[in-house]
PDB file of N, CA and C in Angstrom:
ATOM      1  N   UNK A   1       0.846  -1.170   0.000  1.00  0.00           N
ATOM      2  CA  UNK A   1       0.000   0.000   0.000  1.00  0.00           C
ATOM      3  C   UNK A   1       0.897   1.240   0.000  1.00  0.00           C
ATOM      4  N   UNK A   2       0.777   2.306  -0.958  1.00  0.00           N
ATOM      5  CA  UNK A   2       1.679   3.510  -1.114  1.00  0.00           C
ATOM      6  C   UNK A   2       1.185   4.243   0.108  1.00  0.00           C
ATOM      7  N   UNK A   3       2.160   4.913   0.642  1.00  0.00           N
ATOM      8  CA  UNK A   3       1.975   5.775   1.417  1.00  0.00           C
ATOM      9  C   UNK A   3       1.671   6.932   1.053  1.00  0.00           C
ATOM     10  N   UNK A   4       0.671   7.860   1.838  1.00  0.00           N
ATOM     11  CA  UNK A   4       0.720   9.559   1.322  1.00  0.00           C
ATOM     12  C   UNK A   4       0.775  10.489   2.115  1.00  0.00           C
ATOM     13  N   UNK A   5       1.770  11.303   1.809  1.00  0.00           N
ATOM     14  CA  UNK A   5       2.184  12.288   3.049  1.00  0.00           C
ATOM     15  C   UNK A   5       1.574  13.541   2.628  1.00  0.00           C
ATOM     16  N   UNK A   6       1.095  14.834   3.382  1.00  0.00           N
ATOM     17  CA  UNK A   6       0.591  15.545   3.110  1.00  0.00           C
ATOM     18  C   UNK A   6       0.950  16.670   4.490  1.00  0.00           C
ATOM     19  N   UNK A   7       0.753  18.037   3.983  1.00  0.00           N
ATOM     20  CA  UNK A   7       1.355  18.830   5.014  1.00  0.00           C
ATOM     21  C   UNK A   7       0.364  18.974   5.585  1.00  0.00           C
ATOM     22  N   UNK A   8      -0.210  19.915   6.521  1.00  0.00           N
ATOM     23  CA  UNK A   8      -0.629  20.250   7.784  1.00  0.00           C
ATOM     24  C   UNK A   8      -1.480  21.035   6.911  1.00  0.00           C
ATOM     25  N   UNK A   9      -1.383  22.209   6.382  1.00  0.00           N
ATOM     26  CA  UNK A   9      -2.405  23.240   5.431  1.00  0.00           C
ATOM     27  C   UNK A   9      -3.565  22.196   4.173  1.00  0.00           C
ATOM     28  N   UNK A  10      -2.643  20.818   3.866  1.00  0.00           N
ATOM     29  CA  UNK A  10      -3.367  20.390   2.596  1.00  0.00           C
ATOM     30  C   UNK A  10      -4.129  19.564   3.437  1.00  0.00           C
ATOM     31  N   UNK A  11      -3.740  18.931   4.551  1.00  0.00           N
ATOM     32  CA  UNK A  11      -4.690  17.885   5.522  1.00  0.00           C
ATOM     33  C   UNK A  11      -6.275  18.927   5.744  1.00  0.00           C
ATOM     34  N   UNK A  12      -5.766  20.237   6.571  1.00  0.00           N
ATOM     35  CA  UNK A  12      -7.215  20.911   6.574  1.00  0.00           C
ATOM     36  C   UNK A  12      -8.266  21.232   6.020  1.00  0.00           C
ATOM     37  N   UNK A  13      -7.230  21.582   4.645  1.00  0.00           N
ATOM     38  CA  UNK A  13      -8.228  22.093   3.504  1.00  0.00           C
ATOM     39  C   UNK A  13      -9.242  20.511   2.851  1.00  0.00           C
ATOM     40  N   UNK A  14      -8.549  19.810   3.406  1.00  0.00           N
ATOM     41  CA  UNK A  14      -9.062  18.456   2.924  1.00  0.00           C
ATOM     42  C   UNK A  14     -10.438  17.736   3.764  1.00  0.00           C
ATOM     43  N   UNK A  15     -10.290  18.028   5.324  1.00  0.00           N
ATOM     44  CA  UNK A  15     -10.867  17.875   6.553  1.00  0.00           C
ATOM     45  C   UNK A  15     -12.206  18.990   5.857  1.00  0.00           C
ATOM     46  N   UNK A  16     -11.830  20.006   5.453  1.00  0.00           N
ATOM     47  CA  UNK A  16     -12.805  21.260   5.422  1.00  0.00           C
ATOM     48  C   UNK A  16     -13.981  21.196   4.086  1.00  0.00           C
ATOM     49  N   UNK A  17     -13.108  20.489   2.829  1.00  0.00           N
ATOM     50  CA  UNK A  17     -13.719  20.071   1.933  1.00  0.00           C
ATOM     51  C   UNK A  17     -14.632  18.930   2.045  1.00  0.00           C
ATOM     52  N   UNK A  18     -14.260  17.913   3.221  1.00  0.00           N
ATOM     53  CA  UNK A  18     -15.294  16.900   3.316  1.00  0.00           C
ATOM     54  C   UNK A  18     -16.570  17.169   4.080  1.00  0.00           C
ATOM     55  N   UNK A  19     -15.863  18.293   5.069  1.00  0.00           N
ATOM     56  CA  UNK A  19     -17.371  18.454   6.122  1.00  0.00           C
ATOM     57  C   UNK A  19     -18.063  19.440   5.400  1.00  0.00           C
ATOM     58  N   UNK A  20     -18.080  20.353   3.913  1.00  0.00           N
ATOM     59  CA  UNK A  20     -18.950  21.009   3.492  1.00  0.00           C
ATOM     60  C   UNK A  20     -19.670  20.481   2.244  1.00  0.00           C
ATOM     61  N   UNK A  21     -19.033  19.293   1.975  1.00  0.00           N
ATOM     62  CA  UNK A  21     -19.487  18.088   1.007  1.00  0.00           C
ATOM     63  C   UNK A  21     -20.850  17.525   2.021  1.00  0.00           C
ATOM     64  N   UNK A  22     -20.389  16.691   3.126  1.00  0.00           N
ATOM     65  CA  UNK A  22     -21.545  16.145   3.637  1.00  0.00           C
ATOM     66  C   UNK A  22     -22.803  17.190   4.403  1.00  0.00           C
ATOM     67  N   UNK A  23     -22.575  18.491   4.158  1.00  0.00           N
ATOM     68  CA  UNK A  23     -23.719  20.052   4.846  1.00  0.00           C
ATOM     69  C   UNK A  23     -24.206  19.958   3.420  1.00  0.00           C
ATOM     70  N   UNK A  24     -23.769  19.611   2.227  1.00  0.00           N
ATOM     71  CA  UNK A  24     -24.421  20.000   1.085  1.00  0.00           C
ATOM     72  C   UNK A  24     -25.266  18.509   0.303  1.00  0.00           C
ATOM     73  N   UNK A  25     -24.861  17.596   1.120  1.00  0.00           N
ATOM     74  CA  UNK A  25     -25.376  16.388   0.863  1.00  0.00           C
ATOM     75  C   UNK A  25     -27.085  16.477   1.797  1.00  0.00           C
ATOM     76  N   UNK A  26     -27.367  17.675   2.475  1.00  0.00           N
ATOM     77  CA  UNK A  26     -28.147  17.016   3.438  1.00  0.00           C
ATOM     78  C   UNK A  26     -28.122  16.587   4.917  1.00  0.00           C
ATOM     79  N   UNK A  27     -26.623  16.337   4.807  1.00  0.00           N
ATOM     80  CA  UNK A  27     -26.629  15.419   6.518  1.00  0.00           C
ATOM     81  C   UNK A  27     -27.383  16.448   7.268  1.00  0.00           C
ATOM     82  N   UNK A  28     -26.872  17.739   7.556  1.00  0.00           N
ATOM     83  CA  UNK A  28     -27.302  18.392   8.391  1.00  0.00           C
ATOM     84  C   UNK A  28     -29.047  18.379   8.637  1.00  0.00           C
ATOM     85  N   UNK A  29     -29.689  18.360   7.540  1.00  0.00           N
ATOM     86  CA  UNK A  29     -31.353  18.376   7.339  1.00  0.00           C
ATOM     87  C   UNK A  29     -31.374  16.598   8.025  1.00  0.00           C
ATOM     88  N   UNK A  30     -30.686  15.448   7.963  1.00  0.00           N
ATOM     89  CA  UNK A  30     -31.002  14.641   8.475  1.00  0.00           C
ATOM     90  C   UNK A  30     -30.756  14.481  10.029  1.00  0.00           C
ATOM     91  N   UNK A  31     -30.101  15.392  10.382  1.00  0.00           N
ATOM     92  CA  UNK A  31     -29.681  15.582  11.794  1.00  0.00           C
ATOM     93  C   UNK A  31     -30.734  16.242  12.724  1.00  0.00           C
ATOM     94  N   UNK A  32     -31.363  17.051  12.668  1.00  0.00           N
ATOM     95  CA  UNK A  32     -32.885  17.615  12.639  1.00  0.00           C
ATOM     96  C   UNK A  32     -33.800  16.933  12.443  1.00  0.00           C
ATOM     97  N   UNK A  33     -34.001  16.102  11.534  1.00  0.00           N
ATOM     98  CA  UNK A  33     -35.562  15.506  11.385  1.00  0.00           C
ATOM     99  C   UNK A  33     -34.952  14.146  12.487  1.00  0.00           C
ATOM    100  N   UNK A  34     -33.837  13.706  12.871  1.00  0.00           N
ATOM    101  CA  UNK A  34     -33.730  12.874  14.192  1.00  0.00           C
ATOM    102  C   UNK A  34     -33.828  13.290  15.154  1.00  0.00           C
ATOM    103  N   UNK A  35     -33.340  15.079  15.037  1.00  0.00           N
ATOM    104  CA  UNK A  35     -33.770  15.805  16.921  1.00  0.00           C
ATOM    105  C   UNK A  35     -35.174  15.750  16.922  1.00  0.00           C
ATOM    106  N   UNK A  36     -35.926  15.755  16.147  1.00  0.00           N
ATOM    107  CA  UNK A  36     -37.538  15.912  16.288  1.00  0.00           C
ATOM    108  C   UNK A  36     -38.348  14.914  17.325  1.00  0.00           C
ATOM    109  N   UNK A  37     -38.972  15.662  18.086  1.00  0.00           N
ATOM    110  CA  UNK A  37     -39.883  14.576  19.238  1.00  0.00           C
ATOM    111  C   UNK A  37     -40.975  13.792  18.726  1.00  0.00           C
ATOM    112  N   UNK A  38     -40.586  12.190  19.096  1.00  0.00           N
ATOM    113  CA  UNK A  38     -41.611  11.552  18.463  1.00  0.00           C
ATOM    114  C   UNK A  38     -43.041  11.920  18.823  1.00  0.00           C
ATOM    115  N   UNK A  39     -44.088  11.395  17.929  1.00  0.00           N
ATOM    116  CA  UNK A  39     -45.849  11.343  17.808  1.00  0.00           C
ATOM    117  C   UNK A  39     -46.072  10.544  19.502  1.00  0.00           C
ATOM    118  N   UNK A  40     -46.857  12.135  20.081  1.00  0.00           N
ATOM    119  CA  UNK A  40     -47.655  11.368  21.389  1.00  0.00           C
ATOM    120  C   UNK A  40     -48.577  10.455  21.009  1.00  0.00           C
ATOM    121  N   UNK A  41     -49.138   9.603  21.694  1.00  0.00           N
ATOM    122  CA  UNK A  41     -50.271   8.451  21.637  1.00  0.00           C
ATOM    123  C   UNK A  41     -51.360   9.624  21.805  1.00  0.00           C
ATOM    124  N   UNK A  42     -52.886   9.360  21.333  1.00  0.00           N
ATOM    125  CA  UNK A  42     -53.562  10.035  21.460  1.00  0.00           C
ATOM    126  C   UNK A  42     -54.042   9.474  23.619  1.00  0.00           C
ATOM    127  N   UNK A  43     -54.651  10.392  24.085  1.00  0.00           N
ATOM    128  CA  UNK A  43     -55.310   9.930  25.289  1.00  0.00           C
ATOM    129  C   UNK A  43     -56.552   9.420  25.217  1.00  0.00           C
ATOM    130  N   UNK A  44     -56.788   8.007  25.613  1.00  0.00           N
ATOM    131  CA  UNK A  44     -58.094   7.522  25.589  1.00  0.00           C
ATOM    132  C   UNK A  44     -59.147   8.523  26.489  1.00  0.00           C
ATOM    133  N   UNK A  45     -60.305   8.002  26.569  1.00  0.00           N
ATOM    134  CA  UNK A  45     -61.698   8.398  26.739  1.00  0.00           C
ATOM    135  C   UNK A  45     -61.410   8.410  28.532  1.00  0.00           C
ATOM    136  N   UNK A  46     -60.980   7.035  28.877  1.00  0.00           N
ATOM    137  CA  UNK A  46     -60.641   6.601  30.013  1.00  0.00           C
ATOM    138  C   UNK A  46     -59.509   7.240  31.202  1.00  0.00           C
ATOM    139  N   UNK A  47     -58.256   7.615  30.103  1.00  0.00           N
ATOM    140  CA  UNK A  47     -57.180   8.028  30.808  1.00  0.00           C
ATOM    141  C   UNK A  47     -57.641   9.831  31.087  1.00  0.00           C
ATOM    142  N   UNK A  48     -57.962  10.276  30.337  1.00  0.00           N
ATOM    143  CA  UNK A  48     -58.529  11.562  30.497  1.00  0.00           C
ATOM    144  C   UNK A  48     -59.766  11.742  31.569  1.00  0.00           C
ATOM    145  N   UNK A  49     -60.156  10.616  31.943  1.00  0.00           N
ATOM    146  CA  UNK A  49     -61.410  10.696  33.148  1.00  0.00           C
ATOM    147  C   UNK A  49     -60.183  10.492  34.164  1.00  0.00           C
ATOM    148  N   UNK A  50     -59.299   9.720  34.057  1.00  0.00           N
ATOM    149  CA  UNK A  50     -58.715   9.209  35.461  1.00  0.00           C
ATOM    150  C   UNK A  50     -57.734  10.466  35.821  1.00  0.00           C
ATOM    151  N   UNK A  51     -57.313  11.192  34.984  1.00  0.00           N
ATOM    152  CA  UNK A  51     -56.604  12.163  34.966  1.00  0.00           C
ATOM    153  C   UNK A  51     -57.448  13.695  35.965  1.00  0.00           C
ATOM    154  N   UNK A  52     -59.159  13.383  35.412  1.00  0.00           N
ATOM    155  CA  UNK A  52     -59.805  14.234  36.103  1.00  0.00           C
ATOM    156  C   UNK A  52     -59.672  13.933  37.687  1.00  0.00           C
ATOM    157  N   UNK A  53     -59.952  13.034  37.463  1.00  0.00           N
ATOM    158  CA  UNK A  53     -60.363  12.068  39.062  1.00  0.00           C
ATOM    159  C   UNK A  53     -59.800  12.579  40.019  1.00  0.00           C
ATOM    160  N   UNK A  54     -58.227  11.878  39.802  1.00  0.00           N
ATOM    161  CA  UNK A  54     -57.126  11.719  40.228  1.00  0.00           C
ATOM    162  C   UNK A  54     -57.175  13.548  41.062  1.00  0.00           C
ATOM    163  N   UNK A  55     -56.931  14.692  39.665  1.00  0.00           N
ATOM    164  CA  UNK A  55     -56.512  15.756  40.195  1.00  0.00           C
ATOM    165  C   UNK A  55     -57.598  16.521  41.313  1.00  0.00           C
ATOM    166  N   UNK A  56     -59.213  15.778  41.010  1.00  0.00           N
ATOM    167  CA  UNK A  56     -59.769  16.328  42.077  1.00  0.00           C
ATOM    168  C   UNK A  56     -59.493  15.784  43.639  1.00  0.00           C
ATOM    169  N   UNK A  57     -58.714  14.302  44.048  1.00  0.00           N
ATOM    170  CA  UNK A  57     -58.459  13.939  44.688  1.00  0.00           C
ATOM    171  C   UNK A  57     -57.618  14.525  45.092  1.00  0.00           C
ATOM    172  N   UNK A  58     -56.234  14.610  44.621  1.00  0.00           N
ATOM    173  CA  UNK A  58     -55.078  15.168  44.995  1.00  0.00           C
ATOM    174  C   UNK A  58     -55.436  16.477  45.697  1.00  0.00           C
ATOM    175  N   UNK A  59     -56.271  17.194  45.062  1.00  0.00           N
ATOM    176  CA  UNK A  59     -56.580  18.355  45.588  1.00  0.00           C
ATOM    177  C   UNK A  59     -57.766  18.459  46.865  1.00  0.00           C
ATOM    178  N   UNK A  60     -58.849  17.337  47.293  1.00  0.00           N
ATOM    179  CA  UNK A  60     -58.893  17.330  48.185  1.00  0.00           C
ATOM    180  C   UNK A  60     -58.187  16.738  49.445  1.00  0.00           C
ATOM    181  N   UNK A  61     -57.026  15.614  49.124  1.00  0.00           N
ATOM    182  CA  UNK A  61     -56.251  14.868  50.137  1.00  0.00           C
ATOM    183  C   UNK A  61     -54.909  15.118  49.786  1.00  0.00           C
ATOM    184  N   UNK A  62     -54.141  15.908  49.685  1.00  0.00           N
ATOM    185  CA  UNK A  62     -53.157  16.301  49.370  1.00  0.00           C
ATOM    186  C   UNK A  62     -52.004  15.613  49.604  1.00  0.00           C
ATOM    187  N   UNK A  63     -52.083  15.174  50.920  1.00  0.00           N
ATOM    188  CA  UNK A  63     -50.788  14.471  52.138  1.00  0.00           C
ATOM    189  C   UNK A  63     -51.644  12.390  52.057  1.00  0.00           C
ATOM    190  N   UNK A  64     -52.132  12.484  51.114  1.00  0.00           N
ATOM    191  CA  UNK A  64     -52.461  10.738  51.156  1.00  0.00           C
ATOM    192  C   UNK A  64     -51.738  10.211  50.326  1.00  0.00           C
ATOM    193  N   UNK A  65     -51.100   9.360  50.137  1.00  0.00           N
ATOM    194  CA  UNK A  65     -50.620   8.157  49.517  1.00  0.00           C
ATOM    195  C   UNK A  65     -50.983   7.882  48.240  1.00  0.00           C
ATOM    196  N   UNK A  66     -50.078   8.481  47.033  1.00  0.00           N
ATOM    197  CA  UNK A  66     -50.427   8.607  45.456  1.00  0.00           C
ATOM    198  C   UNK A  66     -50.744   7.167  45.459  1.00  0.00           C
ATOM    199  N   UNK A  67     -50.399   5.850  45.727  1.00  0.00           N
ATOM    200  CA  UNK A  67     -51.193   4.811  45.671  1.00  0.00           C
ATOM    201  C   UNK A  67     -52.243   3.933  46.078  1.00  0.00           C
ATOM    202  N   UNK A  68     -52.721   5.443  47.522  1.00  0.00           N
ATOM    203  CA  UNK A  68     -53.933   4.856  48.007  1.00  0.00           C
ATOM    204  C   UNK A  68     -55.399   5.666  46.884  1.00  0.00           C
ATOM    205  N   UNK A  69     -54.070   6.963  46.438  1.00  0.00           N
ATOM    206  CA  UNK A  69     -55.183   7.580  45.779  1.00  0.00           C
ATOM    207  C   UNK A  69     -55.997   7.154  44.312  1.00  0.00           C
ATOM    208  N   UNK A  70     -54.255   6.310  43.706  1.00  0.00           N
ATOM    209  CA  UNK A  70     -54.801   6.018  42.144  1.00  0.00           C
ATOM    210  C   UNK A  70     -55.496   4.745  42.335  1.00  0.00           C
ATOM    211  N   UNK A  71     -55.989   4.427  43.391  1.00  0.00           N
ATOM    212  CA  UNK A  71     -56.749   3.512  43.302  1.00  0.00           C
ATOM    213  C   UNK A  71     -58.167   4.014  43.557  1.00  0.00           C
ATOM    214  N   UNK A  72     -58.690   4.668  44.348  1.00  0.00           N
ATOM    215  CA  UNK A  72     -59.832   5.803  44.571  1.00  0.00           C
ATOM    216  C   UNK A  72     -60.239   6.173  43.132  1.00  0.00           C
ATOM    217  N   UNK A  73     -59.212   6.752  42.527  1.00  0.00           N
ATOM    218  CA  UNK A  73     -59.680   7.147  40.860  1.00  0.00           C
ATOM    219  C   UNK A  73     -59.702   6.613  39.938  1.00  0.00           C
ATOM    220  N   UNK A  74     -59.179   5.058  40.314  1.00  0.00           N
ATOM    221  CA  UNK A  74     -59.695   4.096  39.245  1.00  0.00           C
ATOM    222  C   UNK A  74     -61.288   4.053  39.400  1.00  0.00           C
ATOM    223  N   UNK A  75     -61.747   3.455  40.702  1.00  0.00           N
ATOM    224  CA  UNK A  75     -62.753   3.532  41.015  1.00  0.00           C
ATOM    225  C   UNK A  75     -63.878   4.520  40.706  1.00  0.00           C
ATOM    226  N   UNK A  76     -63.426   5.724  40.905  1.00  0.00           N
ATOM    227  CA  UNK A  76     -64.293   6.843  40.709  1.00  0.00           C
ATOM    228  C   UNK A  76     -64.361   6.729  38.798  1.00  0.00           C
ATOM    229  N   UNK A  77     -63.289   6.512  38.498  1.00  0.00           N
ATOM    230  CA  UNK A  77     -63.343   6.765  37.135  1.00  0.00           C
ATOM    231  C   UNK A  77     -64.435   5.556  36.341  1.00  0.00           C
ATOM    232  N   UNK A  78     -64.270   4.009  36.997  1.00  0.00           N
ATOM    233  CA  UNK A  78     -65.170   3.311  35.842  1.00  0.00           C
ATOM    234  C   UNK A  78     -66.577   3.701  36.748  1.00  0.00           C
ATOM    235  N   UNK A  79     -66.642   3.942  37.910  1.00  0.00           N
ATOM    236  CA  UNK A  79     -68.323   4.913  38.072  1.00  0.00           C
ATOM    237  C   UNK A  79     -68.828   5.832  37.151  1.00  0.00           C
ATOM    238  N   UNK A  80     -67.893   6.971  36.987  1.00  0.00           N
ATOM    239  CA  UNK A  80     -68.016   7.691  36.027  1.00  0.00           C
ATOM    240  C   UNK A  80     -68.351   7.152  34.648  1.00  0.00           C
ATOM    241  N   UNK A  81     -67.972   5.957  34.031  1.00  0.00           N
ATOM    242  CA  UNK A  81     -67.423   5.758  32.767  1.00  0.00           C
ATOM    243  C   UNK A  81     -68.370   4.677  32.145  1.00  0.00           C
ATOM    244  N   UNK A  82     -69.234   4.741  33.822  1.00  0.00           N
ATOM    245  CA  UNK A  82     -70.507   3.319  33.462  1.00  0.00           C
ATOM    246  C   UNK A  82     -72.011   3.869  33.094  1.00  0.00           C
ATOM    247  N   UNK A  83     -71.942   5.331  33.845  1.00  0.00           N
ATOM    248  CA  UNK A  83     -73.440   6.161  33.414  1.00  0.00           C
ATOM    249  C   UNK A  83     -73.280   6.290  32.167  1.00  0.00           C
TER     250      UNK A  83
END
């Protein structure tokens, strides 16, 4: 395999020519449409009642036990969800 030597000025200009090759290819536009935040799930019928529930609870029992509560608003919620 030949070797190739190159000075310090022709290495950069070389480094500089490739990274404005791949900005003109696009990469950059593909780098962006990967920062983009994926598609939320829509909220069911259900999770949006329990969501009500829940915050009227929290707000009357403030200092109770988020798992004594999400169980209260399951409850409250298929009451709700049965009229």
């Amino acid at each position: 395999m030949p070797t190739v030597t190159m000075t310090l000025e022709e290495y950069e200009a070389l480094r500089s020519l490739i990274s404005s090759e791949r900005e003109s290819e696009g990469a950059s536009l593909a780098d962006r449409e990967m920062m983009q935040k994926p598609k939320r799930r829509k909220k069911s019928k259900y999770q949006k009642e329990l969501g009500k529930q829940l915050k009227t609870l929290k707000k009357k029992h403030p200092r109770t036990k988020i798992t004594s509560l999400m169980k209260r608003a399951h409850r409250a919620t298929r009451k709700a969800l049965k009229l």
